[in-house]
N, C-alpha and C. Protein backbone atom coordinates (compact mmCIF):
# COMPACT_ATOMS: atom_id res chain seq x y z
N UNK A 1 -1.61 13.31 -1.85
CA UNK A 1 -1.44 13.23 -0.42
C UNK A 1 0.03 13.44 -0.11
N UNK A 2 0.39 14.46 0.98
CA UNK A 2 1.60 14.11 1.11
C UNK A 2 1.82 13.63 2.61
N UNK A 3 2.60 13.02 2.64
CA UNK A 3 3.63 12.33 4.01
C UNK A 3 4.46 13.41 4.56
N UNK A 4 4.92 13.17 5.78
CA UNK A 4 5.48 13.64 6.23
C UNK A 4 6.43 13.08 7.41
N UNK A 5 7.77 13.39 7.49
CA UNK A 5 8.45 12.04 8.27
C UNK A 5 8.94 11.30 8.05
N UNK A 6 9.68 10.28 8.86
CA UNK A 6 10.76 8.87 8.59
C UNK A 6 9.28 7.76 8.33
N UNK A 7 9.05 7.97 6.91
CA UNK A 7 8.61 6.47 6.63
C UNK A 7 8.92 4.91 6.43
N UNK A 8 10.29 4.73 6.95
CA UNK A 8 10.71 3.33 6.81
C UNK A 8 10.10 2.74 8.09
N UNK A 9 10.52 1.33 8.21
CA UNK A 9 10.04 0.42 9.34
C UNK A 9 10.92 0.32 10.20
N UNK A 10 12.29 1.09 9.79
CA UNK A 10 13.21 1.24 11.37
C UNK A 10 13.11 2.47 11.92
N UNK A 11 12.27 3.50 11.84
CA UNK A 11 12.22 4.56 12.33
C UNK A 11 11.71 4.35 13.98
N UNK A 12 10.92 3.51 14.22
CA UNK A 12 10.07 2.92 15.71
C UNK A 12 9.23 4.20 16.10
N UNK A 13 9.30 4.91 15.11
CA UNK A 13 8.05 6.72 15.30
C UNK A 13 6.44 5.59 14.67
N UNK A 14 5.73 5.24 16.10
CA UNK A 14 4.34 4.70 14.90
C UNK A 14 3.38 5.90 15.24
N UNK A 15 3.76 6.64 14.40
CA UNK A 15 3.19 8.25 13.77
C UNK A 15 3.24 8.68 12.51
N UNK A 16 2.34 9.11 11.77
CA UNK A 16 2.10 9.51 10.86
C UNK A 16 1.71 10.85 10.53
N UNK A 17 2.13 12.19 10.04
CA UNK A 17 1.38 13.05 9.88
C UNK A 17 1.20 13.56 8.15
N UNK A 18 0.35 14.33 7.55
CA UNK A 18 -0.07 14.01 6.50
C UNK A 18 -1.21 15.08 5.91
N UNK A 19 -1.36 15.51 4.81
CA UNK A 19 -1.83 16.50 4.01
C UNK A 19 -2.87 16.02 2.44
N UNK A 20 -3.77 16.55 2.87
CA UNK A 20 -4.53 16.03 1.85
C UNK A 20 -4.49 16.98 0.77
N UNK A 21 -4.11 17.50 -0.32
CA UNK A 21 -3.93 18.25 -1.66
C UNK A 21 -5.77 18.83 -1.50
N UNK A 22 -5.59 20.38 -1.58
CA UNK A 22 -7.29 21.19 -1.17
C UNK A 22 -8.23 20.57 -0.25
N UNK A 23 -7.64 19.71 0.63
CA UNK A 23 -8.73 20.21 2.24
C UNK A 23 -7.48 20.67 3.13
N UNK A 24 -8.09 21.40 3.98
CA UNK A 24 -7.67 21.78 5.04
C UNK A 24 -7.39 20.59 6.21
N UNK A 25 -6.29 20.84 7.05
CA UNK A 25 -6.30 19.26 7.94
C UNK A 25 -7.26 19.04 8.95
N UNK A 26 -8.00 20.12 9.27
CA UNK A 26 -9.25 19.67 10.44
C UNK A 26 -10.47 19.50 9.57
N UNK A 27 -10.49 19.53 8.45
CA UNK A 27 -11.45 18.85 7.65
C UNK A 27 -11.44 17.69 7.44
N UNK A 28 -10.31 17.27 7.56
CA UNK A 28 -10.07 15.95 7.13
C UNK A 28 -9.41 15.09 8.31
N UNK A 29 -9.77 15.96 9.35
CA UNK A 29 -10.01 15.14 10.88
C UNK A 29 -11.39 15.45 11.32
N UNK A 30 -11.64 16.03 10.79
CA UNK A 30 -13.19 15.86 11.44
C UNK A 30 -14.15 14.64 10.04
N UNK A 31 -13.75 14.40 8.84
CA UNK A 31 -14.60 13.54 8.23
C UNK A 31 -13.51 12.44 8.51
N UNK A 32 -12.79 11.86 9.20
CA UNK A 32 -12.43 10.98 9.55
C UNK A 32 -13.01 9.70 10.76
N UNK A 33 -13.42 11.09 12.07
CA UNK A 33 -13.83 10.94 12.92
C UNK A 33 -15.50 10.94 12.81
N UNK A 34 -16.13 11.80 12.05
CA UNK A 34 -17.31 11.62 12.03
C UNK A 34 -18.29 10.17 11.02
N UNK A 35 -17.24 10.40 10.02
CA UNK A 35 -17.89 9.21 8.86
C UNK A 35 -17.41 7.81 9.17
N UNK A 36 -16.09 7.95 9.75
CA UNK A 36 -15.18 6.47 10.20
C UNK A 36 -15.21 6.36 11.36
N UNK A 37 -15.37 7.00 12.54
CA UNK A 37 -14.81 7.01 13.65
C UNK A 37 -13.33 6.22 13.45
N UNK A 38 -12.60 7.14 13.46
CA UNK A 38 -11.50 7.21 13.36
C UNK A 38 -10.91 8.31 14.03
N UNK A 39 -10.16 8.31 14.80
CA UNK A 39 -9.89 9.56 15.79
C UNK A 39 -8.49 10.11 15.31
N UNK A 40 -8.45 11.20 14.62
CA UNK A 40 -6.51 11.68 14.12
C UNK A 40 -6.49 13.09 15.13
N UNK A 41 -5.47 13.58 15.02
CA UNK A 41 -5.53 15.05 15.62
C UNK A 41 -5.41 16.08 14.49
N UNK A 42 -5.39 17.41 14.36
CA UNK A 42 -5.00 18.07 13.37
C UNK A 42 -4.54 18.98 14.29
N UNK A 43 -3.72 19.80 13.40
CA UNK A 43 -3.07 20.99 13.40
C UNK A 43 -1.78 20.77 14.04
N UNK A 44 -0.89 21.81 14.81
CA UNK A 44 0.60 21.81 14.81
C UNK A 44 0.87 20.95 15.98
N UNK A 45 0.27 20.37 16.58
CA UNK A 45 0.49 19.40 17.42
C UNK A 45 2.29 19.98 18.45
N UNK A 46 1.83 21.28 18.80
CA UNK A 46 3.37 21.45 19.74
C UNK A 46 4.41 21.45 19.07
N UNK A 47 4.64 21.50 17.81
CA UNK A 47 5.66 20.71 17.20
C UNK A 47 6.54 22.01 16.13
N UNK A 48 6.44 23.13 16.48
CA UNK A 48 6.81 24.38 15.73
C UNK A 48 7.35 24.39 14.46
N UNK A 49 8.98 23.83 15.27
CA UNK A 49 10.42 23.51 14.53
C UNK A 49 9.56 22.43 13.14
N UNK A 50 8.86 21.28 13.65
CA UNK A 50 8.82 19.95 12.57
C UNK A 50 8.32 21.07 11.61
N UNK A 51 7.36 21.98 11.82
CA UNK A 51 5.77 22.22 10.89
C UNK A 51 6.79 23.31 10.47
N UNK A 52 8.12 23.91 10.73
CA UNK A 52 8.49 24.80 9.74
C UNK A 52 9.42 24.08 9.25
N UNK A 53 10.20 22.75 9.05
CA UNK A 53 11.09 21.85 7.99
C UNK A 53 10.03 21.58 7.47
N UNK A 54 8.88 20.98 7.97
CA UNK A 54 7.80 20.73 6.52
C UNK A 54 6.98 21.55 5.69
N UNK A 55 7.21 22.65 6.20
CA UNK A 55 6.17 23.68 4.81
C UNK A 55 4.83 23.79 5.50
N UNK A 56 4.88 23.34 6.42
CA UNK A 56 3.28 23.22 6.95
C UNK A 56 2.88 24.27 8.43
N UNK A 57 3.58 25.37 8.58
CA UNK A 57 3.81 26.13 9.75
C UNK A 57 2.32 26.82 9.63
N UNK A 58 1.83 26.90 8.52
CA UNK A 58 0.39 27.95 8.17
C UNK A 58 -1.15 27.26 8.27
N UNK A 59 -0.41 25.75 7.96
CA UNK A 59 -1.80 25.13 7.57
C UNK A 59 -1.37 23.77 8.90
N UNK A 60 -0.70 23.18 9.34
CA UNK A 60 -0.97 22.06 10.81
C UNK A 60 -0.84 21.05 9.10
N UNK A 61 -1.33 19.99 10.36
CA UNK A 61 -1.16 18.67 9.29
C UNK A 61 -1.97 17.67 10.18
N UNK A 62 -2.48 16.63 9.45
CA UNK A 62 -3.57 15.80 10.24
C UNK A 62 -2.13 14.39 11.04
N UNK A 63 -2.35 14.29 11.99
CA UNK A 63 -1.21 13.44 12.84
C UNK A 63 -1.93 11.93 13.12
N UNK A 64 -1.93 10.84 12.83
CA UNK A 64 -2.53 9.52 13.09
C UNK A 64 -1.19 8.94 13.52
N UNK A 65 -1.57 8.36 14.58
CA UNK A 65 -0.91 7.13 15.72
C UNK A 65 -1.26 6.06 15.57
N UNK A 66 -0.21 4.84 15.57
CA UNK A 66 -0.83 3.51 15.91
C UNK A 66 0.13 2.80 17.55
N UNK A 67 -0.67 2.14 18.13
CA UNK A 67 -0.63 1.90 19.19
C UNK A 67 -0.60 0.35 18.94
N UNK A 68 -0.18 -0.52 20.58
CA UNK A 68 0.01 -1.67 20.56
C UNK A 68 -1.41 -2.83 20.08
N UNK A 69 -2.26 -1.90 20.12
CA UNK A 69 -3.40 -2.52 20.42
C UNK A 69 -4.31 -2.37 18.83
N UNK A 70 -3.23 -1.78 18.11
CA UNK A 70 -4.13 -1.38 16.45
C UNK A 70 -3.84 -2.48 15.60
N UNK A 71 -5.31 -3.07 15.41
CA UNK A 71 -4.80 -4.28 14.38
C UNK A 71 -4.36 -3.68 13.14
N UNK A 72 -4.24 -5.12 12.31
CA UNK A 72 -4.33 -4.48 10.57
C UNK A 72 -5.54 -4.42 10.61
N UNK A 73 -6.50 -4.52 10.54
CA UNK A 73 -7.80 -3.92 10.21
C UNK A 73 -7.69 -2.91 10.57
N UNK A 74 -7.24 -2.35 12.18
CA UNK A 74 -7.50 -1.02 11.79
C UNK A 74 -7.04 0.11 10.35
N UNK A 75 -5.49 -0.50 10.51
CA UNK A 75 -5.02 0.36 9.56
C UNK A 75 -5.67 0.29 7.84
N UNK A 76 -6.22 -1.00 7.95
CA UNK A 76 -7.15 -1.15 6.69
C UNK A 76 -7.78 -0.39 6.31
N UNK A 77 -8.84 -0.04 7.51
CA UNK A 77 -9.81 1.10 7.46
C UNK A 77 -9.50 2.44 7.49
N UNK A 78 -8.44 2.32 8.15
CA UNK A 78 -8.28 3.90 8.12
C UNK A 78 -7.69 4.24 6.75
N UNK A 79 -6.65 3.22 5.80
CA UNK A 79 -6.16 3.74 4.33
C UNK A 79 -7.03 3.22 3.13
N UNK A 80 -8.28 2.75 4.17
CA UNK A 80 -9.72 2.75 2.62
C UNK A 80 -10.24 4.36 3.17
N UNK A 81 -10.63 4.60 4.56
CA UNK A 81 -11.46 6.05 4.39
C UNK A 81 -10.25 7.35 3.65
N UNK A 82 -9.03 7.20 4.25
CA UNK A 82 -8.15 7.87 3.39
C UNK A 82 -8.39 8.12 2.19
N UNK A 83 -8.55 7.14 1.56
CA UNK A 83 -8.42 6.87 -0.20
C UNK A 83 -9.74 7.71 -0.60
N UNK A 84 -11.05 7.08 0.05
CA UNK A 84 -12.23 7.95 -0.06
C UNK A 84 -12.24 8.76 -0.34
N UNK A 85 -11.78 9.60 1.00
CA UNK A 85 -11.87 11.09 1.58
C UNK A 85 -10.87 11.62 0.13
N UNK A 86 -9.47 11.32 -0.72
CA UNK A 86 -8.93 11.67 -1.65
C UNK A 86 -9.71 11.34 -2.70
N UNK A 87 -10.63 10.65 -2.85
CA UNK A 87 -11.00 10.57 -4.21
C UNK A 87 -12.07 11.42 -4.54
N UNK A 88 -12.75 11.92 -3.15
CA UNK A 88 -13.90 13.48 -3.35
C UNK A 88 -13.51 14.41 -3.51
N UNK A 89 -11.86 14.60 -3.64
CA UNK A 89 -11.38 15.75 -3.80
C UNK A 89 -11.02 16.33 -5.27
């Protein structure tokens, strides 16, 4: 899997965007949303400049948000279907 972005806890970006090693990123927003309901966005999200410093100008990247209102459970669930979704690969 790769990351993408200021991953520390002083960055105040609660955004995530992210690449799964052989799926494509709307594959892996659409079995997010369909098997988890889990809602991510895919692809270049407006973002040109980011998706050509990251290598990702051809292929988008799957983008997950957390909001005021996301417990830890959510994020629980969303980095068990993560793990899933990587371990069918």
């Amino acid at each position: 899997m790769l990351l993408y972005g200021a991953h520390d806890q002083q960055s105040g970006v609660p955004v995530i965007s992210f690449n799964i090693d052989g799926l494509p990123a709307e594959e892996v927003a659409y079995a997010l949303d369909s098997a988890y309901d889990i809602a991510v966005r895919s692809g270049l999200h407006c973002a040109s400049q980011a998706h050509r410093i990251t290598g990702t100008e051809k292929v988008g990247a799957v983008r997950v948000s957390f909001g005021h209102h996301t417990t830890v459970d959510d994020v629980s669930c969303f980095l068990e279907a993560v793990a899933e979704i990587v371990a069918r690969v």
